[in-house]
C-alpha atoms as a PDB file:
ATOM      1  CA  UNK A   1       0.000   0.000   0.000  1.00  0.00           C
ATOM      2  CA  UNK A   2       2.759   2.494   0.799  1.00  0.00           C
ATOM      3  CA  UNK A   3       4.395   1.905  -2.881  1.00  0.00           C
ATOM      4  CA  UNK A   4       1.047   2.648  -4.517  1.00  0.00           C
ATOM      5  CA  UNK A   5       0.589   6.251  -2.151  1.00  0.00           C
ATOM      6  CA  UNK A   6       4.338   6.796  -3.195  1.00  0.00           C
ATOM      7  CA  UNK A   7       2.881   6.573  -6.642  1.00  0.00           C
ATOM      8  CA  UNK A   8       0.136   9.068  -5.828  1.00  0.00           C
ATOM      9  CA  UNK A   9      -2.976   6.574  -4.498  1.00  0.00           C
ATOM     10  CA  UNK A  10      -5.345   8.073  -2.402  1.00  0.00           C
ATOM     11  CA  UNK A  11      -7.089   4.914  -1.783  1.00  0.00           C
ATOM     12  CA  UNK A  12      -5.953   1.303  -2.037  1.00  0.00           C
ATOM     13  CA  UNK A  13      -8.319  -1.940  -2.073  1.00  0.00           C
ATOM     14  CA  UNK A  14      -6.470  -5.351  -2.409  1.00  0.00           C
ATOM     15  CA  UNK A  15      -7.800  -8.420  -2.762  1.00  0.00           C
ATOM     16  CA  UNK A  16      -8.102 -11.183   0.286  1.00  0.00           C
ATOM     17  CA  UNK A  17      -7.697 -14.662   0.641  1.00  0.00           C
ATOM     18  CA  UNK A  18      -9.956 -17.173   2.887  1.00  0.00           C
ATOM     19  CA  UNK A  19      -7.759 -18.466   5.743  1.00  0.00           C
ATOM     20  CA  UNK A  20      -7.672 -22.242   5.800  1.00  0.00           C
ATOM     21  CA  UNK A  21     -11.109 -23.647   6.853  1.00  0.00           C
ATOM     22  CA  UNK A  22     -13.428 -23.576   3.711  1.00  0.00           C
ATOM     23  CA  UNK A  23     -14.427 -27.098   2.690  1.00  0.00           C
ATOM     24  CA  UNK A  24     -13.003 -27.503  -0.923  1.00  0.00           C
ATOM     25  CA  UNK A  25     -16.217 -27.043  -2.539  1.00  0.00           C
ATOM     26  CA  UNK A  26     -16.576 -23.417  -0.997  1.00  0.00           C
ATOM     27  CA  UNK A  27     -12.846 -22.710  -1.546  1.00  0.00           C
ATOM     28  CA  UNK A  28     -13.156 -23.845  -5.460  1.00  0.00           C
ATOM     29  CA  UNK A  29     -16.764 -21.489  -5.413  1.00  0.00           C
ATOM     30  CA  UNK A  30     -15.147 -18.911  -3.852  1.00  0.00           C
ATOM     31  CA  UNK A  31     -11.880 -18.980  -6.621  1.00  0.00           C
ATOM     32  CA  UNK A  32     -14.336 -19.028  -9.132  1.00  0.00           C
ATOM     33  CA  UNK A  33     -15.964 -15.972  -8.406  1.00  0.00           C
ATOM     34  CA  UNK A  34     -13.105 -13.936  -7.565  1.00  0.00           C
ATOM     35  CA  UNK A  35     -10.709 -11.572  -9.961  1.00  0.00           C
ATOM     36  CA  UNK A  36      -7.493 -11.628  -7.849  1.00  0.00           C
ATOM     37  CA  UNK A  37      -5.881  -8.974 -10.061  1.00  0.00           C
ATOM     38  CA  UNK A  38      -4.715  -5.391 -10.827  1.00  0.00           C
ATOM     39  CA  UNK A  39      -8.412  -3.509 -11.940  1.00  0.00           C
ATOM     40  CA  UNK A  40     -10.243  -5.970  -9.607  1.00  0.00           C
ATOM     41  CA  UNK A  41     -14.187  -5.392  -8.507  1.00  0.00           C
ATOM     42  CA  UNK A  42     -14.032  -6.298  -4.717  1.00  0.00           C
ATOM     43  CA  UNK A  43     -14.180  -4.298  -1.800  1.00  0.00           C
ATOM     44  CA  UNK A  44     -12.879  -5.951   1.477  1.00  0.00           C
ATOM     45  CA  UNK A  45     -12.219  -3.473   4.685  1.00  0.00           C
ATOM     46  CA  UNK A  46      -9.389  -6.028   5.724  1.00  0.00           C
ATOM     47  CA  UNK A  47      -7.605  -4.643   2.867  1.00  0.00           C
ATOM     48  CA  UNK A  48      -8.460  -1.147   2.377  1.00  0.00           C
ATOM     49  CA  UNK A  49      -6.261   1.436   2.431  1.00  0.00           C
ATOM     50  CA  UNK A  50      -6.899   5.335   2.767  1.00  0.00           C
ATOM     51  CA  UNK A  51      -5.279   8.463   3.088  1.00  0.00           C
ATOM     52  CA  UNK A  52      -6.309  10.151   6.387  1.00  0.00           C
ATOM     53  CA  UNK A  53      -6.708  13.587   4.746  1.00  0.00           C
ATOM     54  CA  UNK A  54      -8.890  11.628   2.613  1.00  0.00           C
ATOM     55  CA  UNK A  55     -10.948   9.984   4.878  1.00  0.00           C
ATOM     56  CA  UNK A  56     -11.472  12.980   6.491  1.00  0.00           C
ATOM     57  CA  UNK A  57     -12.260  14.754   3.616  1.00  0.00           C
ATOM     58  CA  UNK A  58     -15.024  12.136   2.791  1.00  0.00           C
ATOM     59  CA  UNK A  59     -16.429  11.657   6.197  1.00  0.00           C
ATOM     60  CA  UNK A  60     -15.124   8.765   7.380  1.00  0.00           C
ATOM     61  CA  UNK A  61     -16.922   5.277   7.858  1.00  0.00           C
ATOM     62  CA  UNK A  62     -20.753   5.878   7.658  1.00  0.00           C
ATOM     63  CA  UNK A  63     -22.816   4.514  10.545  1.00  0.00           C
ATOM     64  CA  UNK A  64     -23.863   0.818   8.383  1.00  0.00           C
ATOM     65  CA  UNK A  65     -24.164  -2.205   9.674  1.00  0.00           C
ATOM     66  CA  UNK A  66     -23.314  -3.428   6.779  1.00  0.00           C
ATOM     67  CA  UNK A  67     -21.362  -2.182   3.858  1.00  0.00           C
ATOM     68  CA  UNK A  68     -19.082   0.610   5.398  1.00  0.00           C
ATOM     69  CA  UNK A  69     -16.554  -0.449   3.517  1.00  0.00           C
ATOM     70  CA  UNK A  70     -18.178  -0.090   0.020  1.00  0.00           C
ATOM     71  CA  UNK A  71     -19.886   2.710   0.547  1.00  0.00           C
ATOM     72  CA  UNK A  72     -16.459   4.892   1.472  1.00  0.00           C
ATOM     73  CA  UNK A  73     -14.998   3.016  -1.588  1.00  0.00           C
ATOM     74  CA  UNK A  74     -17.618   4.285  -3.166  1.00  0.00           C
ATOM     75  CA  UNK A  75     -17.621   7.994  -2.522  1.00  0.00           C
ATOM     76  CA  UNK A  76     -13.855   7.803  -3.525  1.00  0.00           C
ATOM     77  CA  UNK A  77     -13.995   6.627  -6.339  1.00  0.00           C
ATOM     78  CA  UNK A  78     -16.721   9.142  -7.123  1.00  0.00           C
ATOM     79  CA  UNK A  79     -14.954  12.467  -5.830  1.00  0.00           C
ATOM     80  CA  UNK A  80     -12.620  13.900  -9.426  1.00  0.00           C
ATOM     81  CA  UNK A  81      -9.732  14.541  -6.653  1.00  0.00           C
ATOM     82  CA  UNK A  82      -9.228  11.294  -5.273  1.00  0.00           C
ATOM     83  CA  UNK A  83      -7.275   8.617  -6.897  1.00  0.00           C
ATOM     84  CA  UNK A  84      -8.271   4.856  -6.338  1.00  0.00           C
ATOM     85  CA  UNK A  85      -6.195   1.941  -7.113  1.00  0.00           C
ATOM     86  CA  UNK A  86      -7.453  -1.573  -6.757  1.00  0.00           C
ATOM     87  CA  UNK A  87      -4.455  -4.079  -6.830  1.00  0.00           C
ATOM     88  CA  UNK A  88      -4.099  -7.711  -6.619  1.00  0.00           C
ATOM     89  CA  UNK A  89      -0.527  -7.317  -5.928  1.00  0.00           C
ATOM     90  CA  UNK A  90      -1.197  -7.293  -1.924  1.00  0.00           C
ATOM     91  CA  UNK A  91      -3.299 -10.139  -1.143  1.00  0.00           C
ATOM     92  CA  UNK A  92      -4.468 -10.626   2.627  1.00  0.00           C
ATOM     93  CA  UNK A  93      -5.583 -13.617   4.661  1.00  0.00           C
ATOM     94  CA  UNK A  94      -8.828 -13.294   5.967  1.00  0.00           C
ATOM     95  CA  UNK A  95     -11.025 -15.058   8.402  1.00  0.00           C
ATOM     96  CA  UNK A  96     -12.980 -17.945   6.705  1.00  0.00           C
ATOM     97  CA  UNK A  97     -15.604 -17.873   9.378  1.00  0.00           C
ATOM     98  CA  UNK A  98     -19.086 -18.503   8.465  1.00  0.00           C
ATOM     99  CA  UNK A  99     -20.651 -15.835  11.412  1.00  0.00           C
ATOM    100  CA  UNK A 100     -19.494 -12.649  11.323  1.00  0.00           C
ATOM    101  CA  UNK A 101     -20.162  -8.943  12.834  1.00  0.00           C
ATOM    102  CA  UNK A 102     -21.524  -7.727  10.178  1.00  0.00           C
ATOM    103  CA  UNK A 103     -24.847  -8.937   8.685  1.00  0.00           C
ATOM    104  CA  UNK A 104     -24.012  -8.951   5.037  1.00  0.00           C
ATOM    105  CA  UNK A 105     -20.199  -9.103   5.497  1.00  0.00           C
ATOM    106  CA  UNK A 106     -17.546 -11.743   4.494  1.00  0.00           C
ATOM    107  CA  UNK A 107     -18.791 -14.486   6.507  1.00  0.00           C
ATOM    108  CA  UNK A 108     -21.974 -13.554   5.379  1.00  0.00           C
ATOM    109  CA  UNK A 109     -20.990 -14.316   1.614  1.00  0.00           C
ATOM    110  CA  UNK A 110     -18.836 -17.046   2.178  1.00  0.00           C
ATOM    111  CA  UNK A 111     -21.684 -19.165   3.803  1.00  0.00           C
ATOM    112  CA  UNK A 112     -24.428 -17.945   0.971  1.00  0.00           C
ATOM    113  CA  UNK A 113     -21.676 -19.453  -1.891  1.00  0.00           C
ATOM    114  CA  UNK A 114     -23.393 -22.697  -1.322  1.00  0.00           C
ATOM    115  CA  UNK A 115     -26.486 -21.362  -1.575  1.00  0.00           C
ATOM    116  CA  UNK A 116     -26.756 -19.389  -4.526  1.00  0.00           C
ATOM    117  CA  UNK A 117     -24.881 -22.277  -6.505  1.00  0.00           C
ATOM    118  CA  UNK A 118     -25.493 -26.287  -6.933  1.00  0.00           C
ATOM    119  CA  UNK A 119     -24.858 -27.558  -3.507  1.00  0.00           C
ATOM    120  CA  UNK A 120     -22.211 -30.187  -2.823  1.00  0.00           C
ATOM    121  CA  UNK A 121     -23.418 -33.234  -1.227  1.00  0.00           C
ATOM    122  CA  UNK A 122     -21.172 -32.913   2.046  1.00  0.00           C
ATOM    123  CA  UNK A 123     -22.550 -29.587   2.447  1.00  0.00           C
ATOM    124  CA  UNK A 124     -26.321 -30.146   2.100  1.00  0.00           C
ATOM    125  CA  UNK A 125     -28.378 -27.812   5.004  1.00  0.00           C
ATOM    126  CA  UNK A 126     -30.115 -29.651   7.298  1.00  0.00           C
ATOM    127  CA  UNK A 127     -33.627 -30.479   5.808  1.00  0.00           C
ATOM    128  CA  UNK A 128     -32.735 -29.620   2.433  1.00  0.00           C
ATOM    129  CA  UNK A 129     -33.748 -32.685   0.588  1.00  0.00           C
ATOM    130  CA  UNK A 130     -30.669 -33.018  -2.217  1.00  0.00           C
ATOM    131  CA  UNK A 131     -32.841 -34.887  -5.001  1.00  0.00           C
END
């Protein structure tokens, strides 16, 4: 993050990484799904980096539940001033949990991968009749 502000970022959103604990259905999902490179879509607060002069300018975090972390991204990339860079050069580890703080955060999408996509026998809910 500190060679992209020498390089005149503002802003900085990498890319994560699930720490070990996915089963290897939800890993492959997950890999599927995800652009791990330079000009990437994601947002992901455990890799978002900011300029405090710009985050003051923009107001800081707004009071969400949910979704800080794309909203600020958001009014970033929005302001002419501001320069955003999304890299896949800087990969973190994240937490692979399946309950999180946040009600629509990571662990949030990590445990909906299996249900918005053809469910993996070993990972059938309970009562979820697999024929």
């Amino acid at each position: 993050m500190i060679h992209e502000a020498d390089l005149g970022a503002d802003v900085v959103l990498g890319t994560v990484l699930p720490a070990d604990g996915l089963t290897p259905f939800r890993r492959r999902v997950w890999r599927e799904r995800h652009i791990l490179e330079d000009g990437h879509p994601h947002v992901h607060g455990a890799n978002f980096g900011i300029r405090a002069d710009v985050y003051r300018a923009l107001g800081g975090w707004p009071p969400l539940a949910s979704g800080e972390d794309v909203a600020l991204a958001d009014r970033a990339e929005m302001a002419d001033t501001i320069k955003t860079v999304r890299t896949g050069s800087i990969p973190v580890v994240t937490s692979a949990r399946l309950q999180g703080r946040a009600p629509h955060g990571f662990a949030a999408y990590l445990q909906s991968l299996v249900c918005e996509t053809f469910l993996d026998p070993d990972e059938q809910p309970l009562g979820l009749d697999p024929a």
